[in-house]
Protein backbone atom coordinates (compact mmCIF):
# COMPACT_ATOMS: atom_id res chain seq x y z
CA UNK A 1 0.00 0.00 0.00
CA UNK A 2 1.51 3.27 -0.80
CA UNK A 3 2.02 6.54 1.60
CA UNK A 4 -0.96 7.94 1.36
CA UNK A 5 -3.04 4.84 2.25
CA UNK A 6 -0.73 4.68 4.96
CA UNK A 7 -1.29 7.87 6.25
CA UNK A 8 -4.87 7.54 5.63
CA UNK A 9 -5.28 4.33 7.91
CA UNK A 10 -3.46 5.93 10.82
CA UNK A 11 -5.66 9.05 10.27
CA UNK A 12 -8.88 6.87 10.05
CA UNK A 13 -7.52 4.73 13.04
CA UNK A 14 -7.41 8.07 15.39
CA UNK A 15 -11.01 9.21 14.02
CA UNK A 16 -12.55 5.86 14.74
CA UNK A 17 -10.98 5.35 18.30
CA UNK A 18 -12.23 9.23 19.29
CA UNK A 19 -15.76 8.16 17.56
CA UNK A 20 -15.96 5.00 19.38
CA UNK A 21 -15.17 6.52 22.77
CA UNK A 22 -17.62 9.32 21.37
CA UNK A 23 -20.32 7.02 20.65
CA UNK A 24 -20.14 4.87 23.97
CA UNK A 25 -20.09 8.08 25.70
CA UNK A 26 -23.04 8.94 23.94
CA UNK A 27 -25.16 5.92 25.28
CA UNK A 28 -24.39 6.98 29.05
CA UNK A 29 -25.34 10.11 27.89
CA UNK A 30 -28.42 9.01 27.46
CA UNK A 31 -28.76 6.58 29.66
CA UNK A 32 -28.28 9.93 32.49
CA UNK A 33 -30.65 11.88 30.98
CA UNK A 34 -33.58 8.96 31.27
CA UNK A 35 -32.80 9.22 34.33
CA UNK A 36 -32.72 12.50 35.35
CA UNK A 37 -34.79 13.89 32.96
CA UNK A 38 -37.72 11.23 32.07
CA UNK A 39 -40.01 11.37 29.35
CA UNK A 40 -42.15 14.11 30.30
CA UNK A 41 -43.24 18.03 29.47
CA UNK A 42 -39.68 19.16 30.16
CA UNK A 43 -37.99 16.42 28.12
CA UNK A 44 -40.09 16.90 25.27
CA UNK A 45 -39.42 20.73 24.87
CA UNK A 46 -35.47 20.28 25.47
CA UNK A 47 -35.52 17.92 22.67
CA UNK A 48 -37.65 20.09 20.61
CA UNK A 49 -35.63 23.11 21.20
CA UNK A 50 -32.24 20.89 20.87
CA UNK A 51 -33.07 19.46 17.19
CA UNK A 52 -33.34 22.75 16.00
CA UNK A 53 -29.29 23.99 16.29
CA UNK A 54 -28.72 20.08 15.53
CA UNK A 55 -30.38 20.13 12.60
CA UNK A 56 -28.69 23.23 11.06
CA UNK A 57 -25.17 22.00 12.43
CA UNK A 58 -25.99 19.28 10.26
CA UNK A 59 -27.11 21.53 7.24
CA UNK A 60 -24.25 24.10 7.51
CA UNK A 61 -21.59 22.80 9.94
CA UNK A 62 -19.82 19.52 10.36
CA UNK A 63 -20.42 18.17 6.87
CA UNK A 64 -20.89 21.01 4.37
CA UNK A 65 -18.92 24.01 6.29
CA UNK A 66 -15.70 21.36 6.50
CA UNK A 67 -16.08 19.61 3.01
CA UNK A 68 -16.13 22.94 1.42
CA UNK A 69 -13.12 24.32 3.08
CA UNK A 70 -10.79 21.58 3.32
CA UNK A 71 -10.35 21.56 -0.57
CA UNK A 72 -9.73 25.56 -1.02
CA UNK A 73 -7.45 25.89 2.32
CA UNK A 74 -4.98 22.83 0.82
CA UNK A 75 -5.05 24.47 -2.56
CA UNK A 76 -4.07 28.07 -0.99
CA UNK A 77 -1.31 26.27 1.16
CA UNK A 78 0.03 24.65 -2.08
CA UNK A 79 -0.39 27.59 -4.63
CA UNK A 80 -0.08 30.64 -2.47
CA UNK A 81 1.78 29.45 0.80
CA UNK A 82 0.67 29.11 4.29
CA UNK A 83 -0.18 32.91 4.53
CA UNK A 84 -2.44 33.18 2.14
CA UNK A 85 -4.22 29.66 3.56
CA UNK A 86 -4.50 31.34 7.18
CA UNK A 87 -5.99 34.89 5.88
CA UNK A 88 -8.57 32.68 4.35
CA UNK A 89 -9.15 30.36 7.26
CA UNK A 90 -9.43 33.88 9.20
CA UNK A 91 -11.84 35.50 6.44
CA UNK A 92 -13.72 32.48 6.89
CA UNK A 93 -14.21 32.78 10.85
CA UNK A 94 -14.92 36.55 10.57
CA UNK A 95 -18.09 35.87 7.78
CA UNK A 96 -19.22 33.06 10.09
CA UNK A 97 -19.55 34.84 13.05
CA UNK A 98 -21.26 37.74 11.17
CA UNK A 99 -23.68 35.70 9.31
CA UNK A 100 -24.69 33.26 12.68
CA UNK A 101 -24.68 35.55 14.75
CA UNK A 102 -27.06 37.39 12.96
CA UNK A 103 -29.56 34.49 12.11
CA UNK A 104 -28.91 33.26 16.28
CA UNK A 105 -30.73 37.47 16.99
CA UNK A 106 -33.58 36.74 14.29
CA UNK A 107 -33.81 33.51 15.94
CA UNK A 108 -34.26 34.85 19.60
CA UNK A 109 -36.52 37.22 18.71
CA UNK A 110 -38.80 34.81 16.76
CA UNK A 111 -38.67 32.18 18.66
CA UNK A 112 -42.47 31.78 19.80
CA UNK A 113 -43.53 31.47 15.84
CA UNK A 114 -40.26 29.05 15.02
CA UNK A 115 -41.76 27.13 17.93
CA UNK A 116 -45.23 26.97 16.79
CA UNK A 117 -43.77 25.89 13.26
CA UNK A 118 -41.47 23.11 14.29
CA UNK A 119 -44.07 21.44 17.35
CA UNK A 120 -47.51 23.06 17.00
CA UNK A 121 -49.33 20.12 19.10
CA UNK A 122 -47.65 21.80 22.16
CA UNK A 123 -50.15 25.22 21.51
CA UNK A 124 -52.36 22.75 23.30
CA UNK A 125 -50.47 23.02 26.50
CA UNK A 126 -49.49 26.83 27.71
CA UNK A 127 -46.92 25.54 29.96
CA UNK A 128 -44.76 23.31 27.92
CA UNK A 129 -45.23 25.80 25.00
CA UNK A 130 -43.63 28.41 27.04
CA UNK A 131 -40.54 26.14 28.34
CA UNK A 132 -39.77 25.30 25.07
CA UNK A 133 -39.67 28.48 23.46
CA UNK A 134 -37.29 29.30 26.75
CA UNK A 135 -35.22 26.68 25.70
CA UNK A 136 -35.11 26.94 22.10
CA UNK A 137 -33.91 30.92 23.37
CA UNK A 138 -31.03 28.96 25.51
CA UNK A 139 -29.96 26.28 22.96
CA UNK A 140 -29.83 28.23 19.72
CA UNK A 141 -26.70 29.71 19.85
CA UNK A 142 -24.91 26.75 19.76
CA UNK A 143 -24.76 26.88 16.23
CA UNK A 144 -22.66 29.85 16.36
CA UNK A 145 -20.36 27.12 18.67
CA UNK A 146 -20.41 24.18 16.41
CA UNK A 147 -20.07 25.86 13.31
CA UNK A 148 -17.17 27.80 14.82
CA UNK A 149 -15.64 23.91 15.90
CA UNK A 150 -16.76 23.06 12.38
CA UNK A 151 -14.33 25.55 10.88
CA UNK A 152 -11.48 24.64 13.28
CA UNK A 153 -11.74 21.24 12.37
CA UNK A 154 -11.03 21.57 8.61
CA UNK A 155 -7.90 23.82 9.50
CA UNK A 156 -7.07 20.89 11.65
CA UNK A 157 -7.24 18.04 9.46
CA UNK A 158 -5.95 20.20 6.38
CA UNK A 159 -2.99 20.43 8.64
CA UNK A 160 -3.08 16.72 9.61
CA UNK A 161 -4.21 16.80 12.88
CA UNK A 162 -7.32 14.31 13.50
CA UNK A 163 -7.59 13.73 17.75
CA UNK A 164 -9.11 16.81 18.58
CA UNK A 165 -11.74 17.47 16.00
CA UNK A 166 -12.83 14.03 16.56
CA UNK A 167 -12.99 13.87 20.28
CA UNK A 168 -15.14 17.45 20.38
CA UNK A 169 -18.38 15.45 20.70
CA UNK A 170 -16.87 13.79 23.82
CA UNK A 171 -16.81 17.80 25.31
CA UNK A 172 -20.48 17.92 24.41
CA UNK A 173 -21.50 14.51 25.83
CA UNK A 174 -19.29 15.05 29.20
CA UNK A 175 -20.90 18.74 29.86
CA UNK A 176 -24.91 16.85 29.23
CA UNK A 177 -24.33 14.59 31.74
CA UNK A 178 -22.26 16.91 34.10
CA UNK A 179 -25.42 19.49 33.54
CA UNK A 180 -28.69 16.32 34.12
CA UNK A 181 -26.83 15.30 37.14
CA UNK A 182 -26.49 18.70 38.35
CA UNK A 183 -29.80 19.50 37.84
CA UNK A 184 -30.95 15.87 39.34
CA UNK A 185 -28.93 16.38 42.58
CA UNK A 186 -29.24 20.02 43.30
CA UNK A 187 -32.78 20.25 42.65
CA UNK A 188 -32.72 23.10 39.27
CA UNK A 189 -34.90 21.96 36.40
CA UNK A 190 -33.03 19.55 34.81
CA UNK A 191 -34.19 20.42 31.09
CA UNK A 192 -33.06 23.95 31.27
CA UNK A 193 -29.43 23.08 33.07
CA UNK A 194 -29.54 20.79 30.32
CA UNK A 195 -29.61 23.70 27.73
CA UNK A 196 -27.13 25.47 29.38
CA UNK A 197 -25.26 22.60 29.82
CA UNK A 198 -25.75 22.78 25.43
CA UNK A 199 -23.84 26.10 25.52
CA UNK A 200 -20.73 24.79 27.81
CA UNK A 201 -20.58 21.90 25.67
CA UNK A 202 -19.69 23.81 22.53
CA UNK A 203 -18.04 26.18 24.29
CA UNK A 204 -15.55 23.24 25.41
CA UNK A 205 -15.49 21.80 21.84
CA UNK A 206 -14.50 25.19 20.68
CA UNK A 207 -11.43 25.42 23.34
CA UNK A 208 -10.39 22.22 22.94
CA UNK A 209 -9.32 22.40 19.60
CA UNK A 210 -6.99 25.76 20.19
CA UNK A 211 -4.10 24.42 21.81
CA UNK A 212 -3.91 22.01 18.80
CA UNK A 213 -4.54 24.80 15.84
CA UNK A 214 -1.42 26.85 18.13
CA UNK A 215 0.22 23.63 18.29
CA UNK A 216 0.03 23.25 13.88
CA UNK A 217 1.39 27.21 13.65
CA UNK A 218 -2.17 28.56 12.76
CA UNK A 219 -3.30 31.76 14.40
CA UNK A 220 -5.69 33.47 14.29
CA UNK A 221 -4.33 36.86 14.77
CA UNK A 222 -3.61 38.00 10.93
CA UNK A 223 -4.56 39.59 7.99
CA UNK A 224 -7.89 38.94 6.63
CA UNK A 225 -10.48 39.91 4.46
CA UNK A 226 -14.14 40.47 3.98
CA UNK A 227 -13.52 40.06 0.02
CA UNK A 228 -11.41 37.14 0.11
CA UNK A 229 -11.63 34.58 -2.81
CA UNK A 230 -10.98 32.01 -1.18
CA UNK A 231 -13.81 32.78 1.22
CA UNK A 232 -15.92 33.43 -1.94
CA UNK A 233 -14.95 29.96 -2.95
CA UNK A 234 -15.86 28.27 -0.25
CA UNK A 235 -19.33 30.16 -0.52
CA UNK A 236 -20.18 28.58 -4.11
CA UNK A 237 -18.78 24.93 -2.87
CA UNK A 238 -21.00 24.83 0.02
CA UNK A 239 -24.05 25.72 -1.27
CA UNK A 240 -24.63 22.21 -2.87
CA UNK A 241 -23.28 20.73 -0.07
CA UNK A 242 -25.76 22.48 2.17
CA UNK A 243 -28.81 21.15 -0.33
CA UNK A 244 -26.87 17.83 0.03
CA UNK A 245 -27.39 17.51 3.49
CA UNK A 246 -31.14 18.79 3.12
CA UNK A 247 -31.63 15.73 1.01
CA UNK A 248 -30.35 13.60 3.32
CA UNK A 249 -32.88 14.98 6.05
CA UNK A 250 -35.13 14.61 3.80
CA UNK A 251 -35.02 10.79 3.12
CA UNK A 252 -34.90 10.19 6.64
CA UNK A 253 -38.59 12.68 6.81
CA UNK A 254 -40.41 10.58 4.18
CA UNK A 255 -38.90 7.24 5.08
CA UNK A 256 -40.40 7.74 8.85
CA UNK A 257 -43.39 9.28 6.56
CA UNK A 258 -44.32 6.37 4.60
CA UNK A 259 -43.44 3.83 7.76
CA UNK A 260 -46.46 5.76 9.89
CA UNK A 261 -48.57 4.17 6.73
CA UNK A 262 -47.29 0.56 8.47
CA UNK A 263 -48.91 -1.48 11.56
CA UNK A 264 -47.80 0.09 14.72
CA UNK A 265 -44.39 -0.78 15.77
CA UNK A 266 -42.90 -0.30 12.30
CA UNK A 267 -41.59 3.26 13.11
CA UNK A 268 -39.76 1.87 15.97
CA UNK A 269 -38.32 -1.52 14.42
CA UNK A 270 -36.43 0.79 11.58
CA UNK A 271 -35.36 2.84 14.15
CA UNK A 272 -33.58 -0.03 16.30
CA UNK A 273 -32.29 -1.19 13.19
CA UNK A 274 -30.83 1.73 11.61
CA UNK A 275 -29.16 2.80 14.96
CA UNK A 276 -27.16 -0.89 14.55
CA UNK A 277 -26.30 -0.56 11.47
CA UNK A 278 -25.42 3.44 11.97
CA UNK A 279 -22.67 2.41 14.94
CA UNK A 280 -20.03 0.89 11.95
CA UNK A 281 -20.86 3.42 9.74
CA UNK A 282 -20.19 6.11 12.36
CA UNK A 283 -17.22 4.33 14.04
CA UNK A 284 -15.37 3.48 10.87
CA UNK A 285 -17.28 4.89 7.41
CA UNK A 286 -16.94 8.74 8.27
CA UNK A 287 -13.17 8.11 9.55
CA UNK A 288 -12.25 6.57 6.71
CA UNK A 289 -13.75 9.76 4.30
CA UNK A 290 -12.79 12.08 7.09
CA UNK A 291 -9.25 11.15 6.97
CA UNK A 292 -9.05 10.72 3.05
CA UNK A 293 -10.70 14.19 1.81
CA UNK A 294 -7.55 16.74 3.44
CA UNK A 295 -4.95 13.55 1.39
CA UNK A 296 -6.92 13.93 -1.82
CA UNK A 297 -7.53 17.61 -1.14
CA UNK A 298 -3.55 18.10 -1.33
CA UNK A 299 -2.66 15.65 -4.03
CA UNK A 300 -5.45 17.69 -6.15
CA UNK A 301 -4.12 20.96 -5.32
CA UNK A 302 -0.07 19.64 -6.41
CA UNK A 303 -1.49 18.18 -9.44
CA UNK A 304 -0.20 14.49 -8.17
CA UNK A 305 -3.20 13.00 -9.74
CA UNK A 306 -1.59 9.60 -10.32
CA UNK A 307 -1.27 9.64 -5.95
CA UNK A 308 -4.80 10.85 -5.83
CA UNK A 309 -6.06 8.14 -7.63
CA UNK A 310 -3.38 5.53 -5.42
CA UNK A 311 -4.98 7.34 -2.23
CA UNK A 312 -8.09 6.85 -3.51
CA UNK A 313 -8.20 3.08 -4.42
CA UNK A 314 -6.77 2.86 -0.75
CA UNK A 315 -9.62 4.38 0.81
CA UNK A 316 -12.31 2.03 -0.96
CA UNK A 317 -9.80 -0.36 -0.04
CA UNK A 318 -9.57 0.33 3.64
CA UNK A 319 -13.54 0.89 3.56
CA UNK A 320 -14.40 -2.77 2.25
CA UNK A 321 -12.22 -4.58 4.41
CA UNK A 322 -13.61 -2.76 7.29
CA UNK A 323 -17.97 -2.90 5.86
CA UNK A 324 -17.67 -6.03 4.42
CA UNK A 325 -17.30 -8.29 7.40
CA UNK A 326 -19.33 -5.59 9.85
CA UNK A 327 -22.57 -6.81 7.55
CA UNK A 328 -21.84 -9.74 6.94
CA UNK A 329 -21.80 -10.27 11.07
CA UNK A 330 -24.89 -8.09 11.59
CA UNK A 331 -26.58 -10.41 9.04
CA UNK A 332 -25.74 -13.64 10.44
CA UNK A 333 -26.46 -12.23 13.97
CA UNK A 334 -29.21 -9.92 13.41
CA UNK A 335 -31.76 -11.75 15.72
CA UNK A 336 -29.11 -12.17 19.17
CA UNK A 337 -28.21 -9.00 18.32
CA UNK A 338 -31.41 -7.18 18.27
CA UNK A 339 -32.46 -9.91 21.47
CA UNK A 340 -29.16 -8.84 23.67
CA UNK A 341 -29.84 -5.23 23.19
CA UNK A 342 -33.61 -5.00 23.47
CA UNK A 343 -35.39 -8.01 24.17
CA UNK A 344 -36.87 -6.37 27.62
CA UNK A 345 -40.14 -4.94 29.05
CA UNK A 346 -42.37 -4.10 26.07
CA UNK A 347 -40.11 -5.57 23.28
CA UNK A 348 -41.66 -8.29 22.64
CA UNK A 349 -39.78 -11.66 20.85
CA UNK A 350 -41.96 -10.06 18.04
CA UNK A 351 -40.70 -7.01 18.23
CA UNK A 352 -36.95 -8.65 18.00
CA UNK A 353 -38.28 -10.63 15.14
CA UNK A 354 -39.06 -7.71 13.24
CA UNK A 355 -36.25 -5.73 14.10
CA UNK A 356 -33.71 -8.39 13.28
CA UNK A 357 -35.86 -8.44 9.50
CA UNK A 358 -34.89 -4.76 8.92
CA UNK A 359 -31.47 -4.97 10.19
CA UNK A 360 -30.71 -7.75 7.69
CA UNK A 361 -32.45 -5.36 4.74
CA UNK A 362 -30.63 -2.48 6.16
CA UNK A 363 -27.01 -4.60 5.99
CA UNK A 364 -27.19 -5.42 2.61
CA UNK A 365 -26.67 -2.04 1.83
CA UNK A 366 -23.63 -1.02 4.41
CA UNK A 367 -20.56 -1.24 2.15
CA UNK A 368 -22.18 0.85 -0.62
CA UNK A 369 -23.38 3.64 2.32
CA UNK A 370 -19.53 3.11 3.47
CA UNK A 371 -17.97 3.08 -0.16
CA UNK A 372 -19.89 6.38 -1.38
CA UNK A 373 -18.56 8.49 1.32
CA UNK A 374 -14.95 8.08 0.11
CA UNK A 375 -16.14 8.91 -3.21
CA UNK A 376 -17.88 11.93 -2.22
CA UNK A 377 -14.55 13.04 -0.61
CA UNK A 378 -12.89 12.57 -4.20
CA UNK A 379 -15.58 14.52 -5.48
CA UNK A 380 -14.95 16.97 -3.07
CA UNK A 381 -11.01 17.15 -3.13
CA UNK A 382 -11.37 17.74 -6.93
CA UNK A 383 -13.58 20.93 -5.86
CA UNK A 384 -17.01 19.28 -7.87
CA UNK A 385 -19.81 19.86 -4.77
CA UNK A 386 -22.40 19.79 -7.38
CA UNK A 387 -22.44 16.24 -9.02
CA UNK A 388 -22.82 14.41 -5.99
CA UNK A 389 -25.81 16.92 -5.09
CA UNK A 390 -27.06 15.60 -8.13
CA UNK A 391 -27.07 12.02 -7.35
CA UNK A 392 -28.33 12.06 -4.13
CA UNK A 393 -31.69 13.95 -5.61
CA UNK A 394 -31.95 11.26 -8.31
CA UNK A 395 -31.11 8.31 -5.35
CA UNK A 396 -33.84 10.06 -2.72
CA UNK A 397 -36.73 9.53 -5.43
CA UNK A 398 -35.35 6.14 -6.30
CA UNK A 399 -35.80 5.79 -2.42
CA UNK A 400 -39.09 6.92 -1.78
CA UNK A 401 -40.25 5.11 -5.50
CA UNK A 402 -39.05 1.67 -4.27
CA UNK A 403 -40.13 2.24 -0.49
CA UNK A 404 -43.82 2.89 -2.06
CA UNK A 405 -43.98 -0.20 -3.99
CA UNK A 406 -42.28 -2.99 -1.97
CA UNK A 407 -43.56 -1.87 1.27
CA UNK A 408 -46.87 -3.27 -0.10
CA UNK A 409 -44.96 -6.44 -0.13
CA UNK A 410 -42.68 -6.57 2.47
CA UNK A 411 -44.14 -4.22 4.80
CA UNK A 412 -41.17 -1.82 7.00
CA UNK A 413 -38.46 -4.65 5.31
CA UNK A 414 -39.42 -3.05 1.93
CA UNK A 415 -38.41 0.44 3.40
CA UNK A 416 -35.10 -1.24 4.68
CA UNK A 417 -34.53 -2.88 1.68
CA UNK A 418 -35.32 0.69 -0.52
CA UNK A 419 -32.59 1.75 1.47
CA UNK A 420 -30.10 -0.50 0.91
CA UNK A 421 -31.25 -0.13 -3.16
CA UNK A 422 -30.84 3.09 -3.00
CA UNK A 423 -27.78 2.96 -1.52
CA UNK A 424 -26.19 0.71 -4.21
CA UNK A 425 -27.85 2.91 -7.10
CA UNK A 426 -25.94 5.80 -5.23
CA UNK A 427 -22.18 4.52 -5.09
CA UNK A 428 -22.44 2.90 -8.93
CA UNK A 429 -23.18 6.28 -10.08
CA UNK A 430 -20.39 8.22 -8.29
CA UNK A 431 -18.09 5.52 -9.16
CA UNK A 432 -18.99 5.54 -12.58
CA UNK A 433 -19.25 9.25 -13.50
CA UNK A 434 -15.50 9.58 -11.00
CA UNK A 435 -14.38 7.10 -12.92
CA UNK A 436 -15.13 9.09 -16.34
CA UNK A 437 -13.48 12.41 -14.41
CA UNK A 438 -10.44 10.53 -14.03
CA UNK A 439 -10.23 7.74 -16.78
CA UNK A 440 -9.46 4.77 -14.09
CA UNK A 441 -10.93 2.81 -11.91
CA UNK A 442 -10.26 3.13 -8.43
CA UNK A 443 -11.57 -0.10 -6.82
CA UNK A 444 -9.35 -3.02 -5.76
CA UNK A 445 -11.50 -5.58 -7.75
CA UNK A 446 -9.87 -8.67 -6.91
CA UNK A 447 -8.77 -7.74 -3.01
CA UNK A 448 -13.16 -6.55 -2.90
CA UNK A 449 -13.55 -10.23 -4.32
CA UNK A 450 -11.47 -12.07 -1.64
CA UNK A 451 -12.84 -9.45 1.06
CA UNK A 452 -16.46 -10.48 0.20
CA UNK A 453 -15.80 -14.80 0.02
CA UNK A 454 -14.13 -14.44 3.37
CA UNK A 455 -16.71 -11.96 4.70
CA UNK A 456 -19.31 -14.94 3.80
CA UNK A 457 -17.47 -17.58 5.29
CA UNK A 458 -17.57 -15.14 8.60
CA UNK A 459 -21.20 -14.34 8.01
CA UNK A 460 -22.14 -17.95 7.74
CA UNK A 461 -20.24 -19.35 10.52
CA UNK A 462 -21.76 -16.48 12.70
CA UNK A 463 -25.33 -16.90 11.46
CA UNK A 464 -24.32 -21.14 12.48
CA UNK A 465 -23.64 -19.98 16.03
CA UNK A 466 -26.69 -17.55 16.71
CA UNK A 467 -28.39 -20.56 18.36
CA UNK A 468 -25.56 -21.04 21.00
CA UNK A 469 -26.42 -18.40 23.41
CA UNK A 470 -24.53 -17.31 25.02
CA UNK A 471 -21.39 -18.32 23.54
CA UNK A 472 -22.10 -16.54 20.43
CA UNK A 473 -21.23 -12.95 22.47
CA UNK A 474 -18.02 -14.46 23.35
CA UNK A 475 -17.10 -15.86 19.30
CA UNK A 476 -17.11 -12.34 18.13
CA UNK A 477 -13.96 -11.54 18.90
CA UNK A 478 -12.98 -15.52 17.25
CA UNK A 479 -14.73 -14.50 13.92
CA UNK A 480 -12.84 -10.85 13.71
CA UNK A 481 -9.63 -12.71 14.66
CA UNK A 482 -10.25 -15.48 11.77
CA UNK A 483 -10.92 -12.75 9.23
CA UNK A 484 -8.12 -10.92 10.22
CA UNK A 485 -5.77 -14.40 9.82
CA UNK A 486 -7.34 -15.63 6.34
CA UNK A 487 -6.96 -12.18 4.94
CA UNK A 488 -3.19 -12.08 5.84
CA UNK A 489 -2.99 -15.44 4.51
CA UNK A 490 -4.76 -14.23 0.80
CA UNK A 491 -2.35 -11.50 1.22
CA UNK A 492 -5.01 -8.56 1.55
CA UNK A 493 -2.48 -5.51 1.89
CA UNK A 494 -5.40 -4.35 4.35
CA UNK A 495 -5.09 -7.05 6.89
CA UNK A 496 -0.65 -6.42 6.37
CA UNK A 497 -1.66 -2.77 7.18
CA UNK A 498 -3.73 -3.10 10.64
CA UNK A 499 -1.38 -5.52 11.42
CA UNK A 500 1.41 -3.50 10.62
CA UNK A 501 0.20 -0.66 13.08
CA UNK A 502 -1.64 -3.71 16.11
CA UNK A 503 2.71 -4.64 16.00
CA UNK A 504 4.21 -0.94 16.05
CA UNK A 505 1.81 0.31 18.59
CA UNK A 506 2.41 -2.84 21.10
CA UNK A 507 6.28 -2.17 20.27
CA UNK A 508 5.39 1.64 21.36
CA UNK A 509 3.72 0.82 24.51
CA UNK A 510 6.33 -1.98 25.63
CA UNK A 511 9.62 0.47 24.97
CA UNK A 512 7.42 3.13 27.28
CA UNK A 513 7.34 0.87 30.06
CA UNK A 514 11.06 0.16 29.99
């Protein structure tokens, strides 16, 4: 494997151990706030007021804001010099605290009919109508935050630097369950500590990352410029982006949409499935494209197009080996699985039953959701926002068109299985139309072949041992260590490279102790 998939898999290794540690954090999280917060008045409006910053982080921040900039700061730094690169960075900061800052005012003072649009069944009840416009008052400028962390992390990993960014949701997570249990134990309303727990949580994310931009040689003291081109640049690439991310929304709107047409319990079994197949996506899919975009950004910017396309192949590479096997085991274990985690109370064995249905339609499609994230990232490097736009319009009605017509069939499955249909129809059409762009063909055909014959034999054995509970937990790690050993024995440059870094990290730790 050359350099750059090196680099890339140590890059993607720190993103995915911050995620993970992220993500588990995330489930206490919420585990906390059951507790101290309930399901009540009070939790319903802070979640009502929360989605509304989340959402637009989503819209404007973490994905579009950082996609967007990545690929004009590395072509500054290579064409103009690390100067130039900073004054835009800076331009950048200056238009984003103008611009949110102003929308956060028009927010706060509109907040009673931005309430009434977003959750109008709570005009019904005075009180809980009021808290929530309170805390939509409180939460909102968190975007300002985010999108300010948003920003920091593209200077970050355009400077190769990947810890911090990707542990700022840990600051968020750590500062909601510092604020419930405050609120629990002292005896404050726990939903509004909550929202000003929001605000100290982005606050910290925000901090965190400056010792690490000082640490790189960025600053932001520095010229700067309300006309910058780069700036300007940025603009035009996000604004696809941005409708990108609407459309993304979107199909997650009219999938839940067309599952309220199901029995009862339908909503719920695609949401227990989606969050399963979500944790390997989150964990390892977005490292993977998160480390690869500032590579390809750079080889772009130099030209090195014969690297890009090496960095490339090694990202689809490193993306298989790592989807492959995850859905192969969440097939074969789908029912345990869904049993272990939820089989309690109200879920009933049905309810696991048709849970574990949907997670099976929903892992058919997990290496093409994980492959067409790298290949957004070389869409994105090359500085085209706009065809991948396009294809996920053309994918969303291809969604909603199957979803219609097999859920008449196959009930909530169907939905799952649009999906995963969707999903495939997405990746073949940003790897053909890259592939036209660059005249090759990125994907490792006959390393995918072996990847998905051993990821079988995994699958299979796994799906063999559901039945043996509960020694099935406990042959997880087995099947992940047999994969691992019949990869290095096909000779899966993959397997050499995770092993490479298991062996120099264990060397690392052993000469510290000495």
């Amino acid at each position: 494997m050359s350099d750059h998939g090196r680099r890339i898999a140590r890059n993607a290794a720190v993103v995915a151990g911050a995620t993970l540690v992220s993500r588990i954090l995330g489930f206490v999280r919420d585990i906390i706030v059951a507790f101290a917060l309930g399901a009540g008045l009070f939790a319903d409006a802070f979640f009502v007021a929360f989605r509304i910053p989340n959402l637009l982080r989503r819209l404007f921040g973490e994905g579009s804001l950082t996609m967007a900039f990545i690929p004009i700061y590395s072509r500054l730094m290579e064409e103009e010099g690390e100067e130039a690169a900073q004054a835009m960075a800076r331009s950048a900061a200056a238009w984003l605290a103008v611009v949110l800052v102003g929308i956060t005012l028009v927010v706060e003072l509109l907040a009673r009919p931005l309430t009434m649009a977003i959750a109008p069944g709570f005009l019904d009840n005075h009180e809980q109508f009021t808290v929530t416009v309170d805390l939509v008052r409180i939460c909102f400028p968190y975007v300002v935050l985010i999108c300010g962390v948003a920003l920091c992390m593209g200077i970050l990993n355009s400077r190769n630097h990947f810890l911090a960014p990707a542990l700022a949701p840990v600051a968020l997570n750590v500062s909601l369950i510092g604020a419930a249990l405050f609120g629990y134990f002292a005896g404050y309303n726990v939903a509004y500590c909550m929202a000003y727990g929001v605000l100290i949580g982005g606050a910290a994310q925000w901090l965190l990352q400056q010792p690490f931009l000082g640490r790189t040689g960025f600053s932001w003291r520095g010229p700067w410029s309300w006309r910058n081109k780069g700036v300007a640049r940025m603009g035009m690439l996000m604004l696809p982006t941005v409708f990108g991310a609407a459309v993304y929304q979107l199909n997650i709107l009219l999938g839940t949409l067309l599952a309220s047409f199901l029995p009862v319990g339908s909503v719920s079994y695609l949401y227990y499935a989606d969050r399963l197949v979500q944790f390997p996506l989150g964990v390892f899919g977005i490292a993977i494209s998160t480390a690869a975009l500032p590579s390809l950004s750079r080889l772009a910017a130099k030209g090195e197009m014969a690297e890009y396309d090496e960095a490339l192949s090694a990202s689809l590479g490193l993306t298989l080996f790592i989807s492959l096997p995850a859905a192969a085991g969440l097939i074969g274990l789908a029912s345990p699985v869904i049993g272990l985690l939820f089989q309690r109370g109200a879920f009933t064995p049905e309810a696991v039953t048709a849970t574990s249905n949907a997670l099976v339609a929903y892992s058919v499609g997990l290496p093409f959701i994980a492959l067409s994230r790298p290949l957004v990232a070389g869409f994105y490097a090359l500085e085209d926002t706009r065809t991948p736009v396009k294809i996920a319009v053309l994918c969303l009605a291809a969604n909603i068109g199957l979803g219609v017509l097999l859920m008449q069939f196959l009930a909530h499955v169907g939905l799952a299985l649009a999906v995963s249909a969707s999903s495939l129809l997405n990746f073949g059409l940003l790897y053909v139309l890259l592939c036209r762009k660059r005249g090759s063909s990125p994907l490792p055909v006959g390393a995918a072949l072996r990847m998905l014959l051993l990821s079988a034999l995994i699958g299979g054995g796994a799906f063999l041992s559901a039945g043996w509970r509960p020694w099935w937990v406990l042959l997880i790690p087995a099947w992940i260590g047999i994969y691992m050993f019949l990869s290095l024995v096909l000779g899966l440059k993959e397997a050499r490279l995770f092993a490479d870094m298991f062996r120099s990290r264990v060397r690392r730790k052993l000469a510290g102790r000495k």
